[in-house]
PDB file of N, CA and C in Angstrom:
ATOM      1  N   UNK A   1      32.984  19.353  70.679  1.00  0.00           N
ATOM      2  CA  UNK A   1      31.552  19.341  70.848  1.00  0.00           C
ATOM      3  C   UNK A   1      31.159  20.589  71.634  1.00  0.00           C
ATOM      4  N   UNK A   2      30.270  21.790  70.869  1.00  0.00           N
ATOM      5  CA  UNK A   2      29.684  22.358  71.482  1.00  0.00           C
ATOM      6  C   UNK A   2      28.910  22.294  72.990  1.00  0.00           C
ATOM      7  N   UNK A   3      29.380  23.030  74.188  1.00  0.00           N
ATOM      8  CA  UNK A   3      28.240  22.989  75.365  1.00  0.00           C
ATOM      9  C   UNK A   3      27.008  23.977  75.017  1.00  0.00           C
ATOM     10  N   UNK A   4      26.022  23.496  75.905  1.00  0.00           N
ATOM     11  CA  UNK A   4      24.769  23.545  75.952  1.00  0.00           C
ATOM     12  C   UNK A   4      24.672  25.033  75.834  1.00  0.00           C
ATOM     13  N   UNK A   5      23.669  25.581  75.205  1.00  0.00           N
ATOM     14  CA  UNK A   5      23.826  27.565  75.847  1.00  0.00           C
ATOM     15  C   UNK A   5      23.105  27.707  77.099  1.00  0.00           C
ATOM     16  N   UNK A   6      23.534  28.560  77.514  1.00  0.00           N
ATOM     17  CA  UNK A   6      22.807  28.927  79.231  1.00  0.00           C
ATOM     18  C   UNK A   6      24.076  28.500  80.097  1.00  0.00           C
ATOM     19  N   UNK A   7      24.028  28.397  81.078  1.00  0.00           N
ATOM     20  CA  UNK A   7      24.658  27.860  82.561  1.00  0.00           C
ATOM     21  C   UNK A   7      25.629  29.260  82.288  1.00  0.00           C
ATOM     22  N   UNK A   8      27.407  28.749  83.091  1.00  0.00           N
ATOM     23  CA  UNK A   8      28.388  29.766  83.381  1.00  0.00           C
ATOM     24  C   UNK A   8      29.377  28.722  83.180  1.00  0.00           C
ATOM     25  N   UNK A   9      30.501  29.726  83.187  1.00  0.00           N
ATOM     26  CA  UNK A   9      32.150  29.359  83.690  1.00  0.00           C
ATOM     27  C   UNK A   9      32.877  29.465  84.754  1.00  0.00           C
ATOM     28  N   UNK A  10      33.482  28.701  85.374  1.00  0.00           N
ATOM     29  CA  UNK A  10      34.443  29.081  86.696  1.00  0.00           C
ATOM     30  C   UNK A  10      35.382  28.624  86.506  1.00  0.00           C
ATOM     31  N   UNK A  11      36.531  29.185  87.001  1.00  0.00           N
ATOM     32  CA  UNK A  11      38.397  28.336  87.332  1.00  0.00           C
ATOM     33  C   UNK A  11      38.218  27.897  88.223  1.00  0.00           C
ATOM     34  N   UNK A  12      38.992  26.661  88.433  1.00  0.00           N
ATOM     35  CA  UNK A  12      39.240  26.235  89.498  1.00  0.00           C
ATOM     36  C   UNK A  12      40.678  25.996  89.706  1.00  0.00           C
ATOM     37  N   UNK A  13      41.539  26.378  90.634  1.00  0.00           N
ATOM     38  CA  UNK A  13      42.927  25.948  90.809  1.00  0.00           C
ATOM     39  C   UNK A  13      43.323  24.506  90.999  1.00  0.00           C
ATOM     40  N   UNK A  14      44.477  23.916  90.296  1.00  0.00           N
ATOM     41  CA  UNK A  14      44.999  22.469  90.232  1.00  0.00           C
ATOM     42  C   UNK A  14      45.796  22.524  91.563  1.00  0.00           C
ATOM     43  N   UNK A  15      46.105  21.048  92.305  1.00  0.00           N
ATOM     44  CA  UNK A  15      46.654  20.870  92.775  1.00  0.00           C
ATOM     45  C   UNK A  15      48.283  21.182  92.444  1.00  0.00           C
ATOM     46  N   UNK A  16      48.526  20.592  90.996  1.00  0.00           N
ATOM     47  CA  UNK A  16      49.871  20.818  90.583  1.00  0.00           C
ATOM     48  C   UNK A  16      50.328  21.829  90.143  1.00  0.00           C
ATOM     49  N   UNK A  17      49.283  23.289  90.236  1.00  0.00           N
ATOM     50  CA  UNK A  17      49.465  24.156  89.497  1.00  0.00           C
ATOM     51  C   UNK A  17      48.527  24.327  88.511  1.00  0.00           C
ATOM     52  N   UNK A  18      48.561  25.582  88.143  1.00  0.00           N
ATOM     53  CA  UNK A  18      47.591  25.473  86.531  1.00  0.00           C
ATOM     54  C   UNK A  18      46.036  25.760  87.004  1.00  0.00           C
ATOM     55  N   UNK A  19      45.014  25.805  85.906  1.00  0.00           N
ATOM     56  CA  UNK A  19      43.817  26.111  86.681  1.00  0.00           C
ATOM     57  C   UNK A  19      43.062  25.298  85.579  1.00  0.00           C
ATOM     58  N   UNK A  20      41.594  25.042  85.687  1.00  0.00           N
ATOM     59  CA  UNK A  20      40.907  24.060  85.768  1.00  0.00           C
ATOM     60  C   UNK A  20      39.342  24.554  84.783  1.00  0.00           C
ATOM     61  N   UNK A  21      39.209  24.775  83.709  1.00  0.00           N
ATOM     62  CA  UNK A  21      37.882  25.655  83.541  1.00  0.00           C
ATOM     63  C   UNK A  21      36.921  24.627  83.573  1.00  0.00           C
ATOM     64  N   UNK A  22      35.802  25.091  83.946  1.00  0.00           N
ATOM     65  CA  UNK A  22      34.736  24.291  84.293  1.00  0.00           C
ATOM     66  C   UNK A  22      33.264  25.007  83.544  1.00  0.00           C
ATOM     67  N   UNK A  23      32.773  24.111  83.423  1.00  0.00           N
ATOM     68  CA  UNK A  23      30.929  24.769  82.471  1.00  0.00           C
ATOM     69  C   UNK A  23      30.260  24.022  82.992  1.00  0.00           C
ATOM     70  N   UNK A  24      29.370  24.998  83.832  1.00  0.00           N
ATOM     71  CA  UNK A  24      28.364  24.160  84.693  1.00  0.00           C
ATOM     72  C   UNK A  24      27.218  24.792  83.735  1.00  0.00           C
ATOM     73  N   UNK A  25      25.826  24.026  83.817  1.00  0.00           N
ATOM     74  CA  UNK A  25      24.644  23.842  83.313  1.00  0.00           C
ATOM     75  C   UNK A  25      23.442  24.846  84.084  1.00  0.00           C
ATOM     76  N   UNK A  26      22.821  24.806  83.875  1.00  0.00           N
ATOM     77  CA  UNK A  26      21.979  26.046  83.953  1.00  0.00           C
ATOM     78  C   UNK A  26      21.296  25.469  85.116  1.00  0.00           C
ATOM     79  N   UNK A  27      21.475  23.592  85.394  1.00  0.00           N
ATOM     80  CA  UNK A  27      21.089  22.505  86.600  1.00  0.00           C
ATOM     81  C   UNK A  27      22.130  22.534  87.945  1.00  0.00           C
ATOM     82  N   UNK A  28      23.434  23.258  87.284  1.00  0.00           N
ATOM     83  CA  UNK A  28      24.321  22.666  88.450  1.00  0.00           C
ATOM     84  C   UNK A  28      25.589  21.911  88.126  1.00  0.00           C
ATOM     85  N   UNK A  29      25.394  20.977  87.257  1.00  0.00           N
ATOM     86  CA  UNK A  29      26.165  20.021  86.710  1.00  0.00           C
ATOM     87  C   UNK A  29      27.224  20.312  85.821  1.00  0.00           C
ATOM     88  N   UNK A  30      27.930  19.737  86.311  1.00  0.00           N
ATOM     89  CA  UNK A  30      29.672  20.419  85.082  1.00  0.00           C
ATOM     90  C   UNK A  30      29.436  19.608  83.855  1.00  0.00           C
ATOM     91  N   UNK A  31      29.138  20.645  82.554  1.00  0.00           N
ATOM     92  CA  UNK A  31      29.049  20.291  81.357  1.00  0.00           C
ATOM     93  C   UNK A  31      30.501  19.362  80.988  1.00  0.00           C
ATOM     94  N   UNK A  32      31.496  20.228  80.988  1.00  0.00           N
ATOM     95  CA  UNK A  32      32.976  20.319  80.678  1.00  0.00           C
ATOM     96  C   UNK A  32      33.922  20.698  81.243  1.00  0.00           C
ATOM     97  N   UNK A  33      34.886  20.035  81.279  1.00  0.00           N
ATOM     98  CA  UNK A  33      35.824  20.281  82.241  1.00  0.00           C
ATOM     99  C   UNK A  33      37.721  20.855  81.197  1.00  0.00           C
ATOM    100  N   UNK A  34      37.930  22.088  81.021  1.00  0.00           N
ATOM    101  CA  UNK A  34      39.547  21.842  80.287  1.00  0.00           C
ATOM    102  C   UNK A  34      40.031  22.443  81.448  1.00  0.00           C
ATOM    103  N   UNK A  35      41.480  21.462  81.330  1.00  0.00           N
ATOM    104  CA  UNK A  35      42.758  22.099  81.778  1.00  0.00           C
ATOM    105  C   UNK A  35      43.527  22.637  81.163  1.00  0.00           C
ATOM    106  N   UNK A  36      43.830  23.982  82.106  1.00  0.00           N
ATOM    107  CA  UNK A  36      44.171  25.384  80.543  1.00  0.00           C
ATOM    108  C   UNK A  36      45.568  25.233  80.549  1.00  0.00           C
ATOM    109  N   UNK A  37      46.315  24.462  81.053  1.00  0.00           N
ATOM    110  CA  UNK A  37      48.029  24.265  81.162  1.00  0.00           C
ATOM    111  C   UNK A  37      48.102  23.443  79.686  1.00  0.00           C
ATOM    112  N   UNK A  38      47.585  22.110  79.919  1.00  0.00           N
ATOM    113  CA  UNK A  38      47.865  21.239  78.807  1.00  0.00           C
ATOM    114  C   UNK A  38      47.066  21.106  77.566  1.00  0.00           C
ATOM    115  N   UNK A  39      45.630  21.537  77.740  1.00  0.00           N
ATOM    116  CA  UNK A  39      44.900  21.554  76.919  1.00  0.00           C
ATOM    117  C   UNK A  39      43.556  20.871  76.537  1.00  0.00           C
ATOM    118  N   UNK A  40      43.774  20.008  77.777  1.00  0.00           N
ATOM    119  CA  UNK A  40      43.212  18.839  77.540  1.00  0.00           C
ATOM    120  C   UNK A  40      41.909  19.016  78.140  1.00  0.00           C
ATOM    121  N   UNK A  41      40.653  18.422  76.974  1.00  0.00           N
ATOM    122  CA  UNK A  41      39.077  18.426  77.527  1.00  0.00           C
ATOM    123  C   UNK A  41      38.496  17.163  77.905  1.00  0.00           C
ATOM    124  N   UNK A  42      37.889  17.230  79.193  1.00  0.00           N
ATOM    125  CA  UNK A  42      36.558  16.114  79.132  1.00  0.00           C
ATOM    126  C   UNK A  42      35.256  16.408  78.902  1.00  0.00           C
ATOM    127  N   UNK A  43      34.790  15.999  77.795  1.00  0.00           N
ATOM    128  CA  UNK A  43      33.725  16.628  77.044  1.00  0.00           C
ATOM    129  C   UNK A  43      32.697  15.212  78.115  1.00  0.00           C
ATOM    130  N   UNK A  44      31.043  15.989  77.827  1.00  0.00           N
ATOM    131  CA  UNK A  44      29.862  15.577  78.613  1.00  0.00           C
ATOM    132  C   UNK A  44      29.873  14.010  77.844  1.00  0.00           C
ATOM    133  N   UNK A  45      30.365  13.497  76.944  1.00  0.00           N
ATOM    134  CA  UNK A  45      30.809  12.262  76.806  1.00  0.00           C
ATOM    135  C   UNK A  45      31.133  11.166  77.558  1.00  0.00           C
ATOM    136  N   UNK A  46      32.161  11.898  77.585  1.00  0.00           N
ATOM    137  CA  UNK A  46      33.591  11.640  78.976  1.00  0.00           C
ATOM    138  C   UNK A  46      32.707  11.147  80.440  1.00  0.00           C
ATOM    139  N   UNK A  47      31.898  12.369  80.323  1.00  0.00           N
ATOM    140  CA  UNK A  47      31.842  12.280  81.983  1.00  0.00           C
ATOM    141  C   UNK A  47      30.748  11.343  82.202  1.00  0.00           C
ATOM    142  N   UNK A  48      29.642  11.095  80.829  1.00  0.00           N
ATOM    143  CA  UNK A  48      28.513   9.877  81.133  1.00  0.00           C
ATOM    144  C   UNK A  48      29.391   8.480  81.232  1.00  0.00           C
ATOM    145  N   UNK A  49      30.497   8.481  80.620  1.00  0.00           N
ATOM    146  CA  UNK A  49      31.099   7.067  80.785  1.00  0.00           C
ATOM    147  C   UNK A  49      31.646   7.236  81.635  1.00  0.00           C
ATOM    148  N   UNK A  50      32.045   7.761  82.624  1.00  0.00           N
ATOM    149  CA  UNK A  50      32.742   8.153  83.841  1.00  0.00           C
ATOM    150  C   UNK A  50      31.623   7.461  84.954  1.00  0.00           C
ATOM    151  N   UNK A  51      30.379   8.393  84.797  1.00  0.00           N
ATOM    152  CA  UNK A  51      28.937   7.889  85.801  1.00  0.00           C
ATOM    153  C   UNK A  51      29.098   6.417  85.751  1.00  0.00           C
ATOM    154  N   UNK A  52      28.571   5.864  84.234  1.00  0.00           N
ATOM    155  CA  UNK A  52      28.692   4.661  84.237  1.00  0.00           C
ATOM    156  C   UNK A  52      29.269   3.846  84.733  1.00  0.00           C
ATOM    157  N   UNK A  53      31.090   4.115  84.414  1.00  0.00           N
ATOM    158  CA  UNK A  53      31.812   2.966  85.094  1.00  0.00           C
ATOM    159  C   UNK A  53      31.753   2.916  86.897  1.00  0.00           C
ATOM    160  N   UNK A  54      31.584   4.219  87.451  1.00  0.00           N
ATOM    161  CA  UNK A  54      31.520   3.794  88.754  1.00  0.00           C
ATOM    162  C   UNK A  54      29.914   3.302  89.381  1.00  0.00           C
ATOM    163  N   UNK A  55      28.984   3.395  88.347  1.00  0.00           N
ATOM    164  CA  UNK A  55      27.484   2.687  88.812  1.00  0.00           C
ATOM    165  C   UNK A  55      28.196   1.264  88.619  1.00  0.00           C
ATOM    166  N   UNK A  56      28.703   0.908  87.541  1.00  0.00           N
ATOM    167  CA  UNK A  56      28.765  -0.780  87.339  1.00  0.00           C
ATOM    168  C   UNK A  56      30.031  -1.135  88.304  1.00  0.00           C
ATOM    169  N   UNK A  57      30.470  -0.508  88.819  1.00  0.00           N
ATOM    170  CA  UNK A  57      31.790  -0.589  89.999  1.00  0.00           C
ATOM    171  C   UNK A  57      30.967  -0.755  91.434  1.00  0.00           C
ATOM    172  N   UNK A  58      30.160   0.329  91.648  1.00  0.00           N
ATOM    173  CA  UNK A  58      29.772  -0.015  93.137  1.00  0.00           C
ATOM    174  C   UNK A  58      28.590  -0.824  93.228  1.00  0.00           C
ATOM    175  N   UNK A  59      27.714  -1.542  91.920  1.00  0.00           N
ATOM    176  CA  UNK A  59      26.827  -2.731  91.812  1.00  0.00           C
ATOM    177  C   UNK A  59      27.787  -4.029  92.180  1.00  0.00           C
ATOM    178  N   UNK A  60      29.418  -3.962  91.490  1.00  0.00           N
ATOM    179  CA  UNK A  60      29.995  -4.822  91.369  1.00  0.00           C
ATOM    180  C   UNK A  60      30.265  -5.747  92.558  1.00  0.00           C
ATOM    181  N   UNK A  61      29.931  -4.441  93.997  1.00  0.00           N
ATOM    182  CA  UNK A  61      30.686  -4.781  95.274  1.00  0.00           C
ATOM    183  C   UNK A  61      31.796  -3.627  95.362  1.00  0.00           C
ATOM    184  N   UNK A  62      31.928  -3.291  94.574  1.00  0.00           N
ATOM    185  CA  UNK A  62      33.295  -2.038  94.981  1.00  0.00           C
ATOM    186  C   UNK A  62      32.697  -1.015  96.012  1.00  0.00           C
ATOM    187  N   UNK A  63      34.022  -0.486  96.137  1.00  0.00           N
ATOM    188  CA  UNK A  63      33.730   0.537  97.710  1.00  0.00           C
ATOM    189  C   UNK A  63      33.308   2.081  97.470  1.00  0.00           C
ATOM    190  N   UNK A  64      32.343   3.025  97.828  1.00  0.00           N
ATOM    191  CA  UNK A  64      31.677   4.117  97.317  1.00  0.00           C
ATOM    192  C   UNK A  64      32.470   4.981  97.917  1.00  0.00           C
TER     193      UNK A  64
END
């Protein structure tokens, strides 16, 4: 899935090594996140079900 046009790119270094590309939005907000070692993307998909599960986690009683 294509990101948005506008915003930028940054690396970010992994803990385990490896580095981290990131696409932030023209708002601030990280479009996308790949890790350039393995390959692997979390597309703006990813990350609304991500929001989600921890809104319905800390409604649940879980800890913030």
């Amino acid at each position: 899935m294509p990101v948005p046009s506008g915003g930028h790119y940054a690396m970010k270094k992994l803990k385990g090594g490896g580095y981290e590309r990131l696409h932030f939005s023209k708002s601030g907000a990280v479009d996308e996140a790949k890790n350039m070692k393995t390959g692997a993307t979390h597309t703006p998909a990813e990350f609304k079900a991500d929001r989600k599960k921890r809104a319905n986690t800390i409604l649940a009683g879980g800890h913030r």
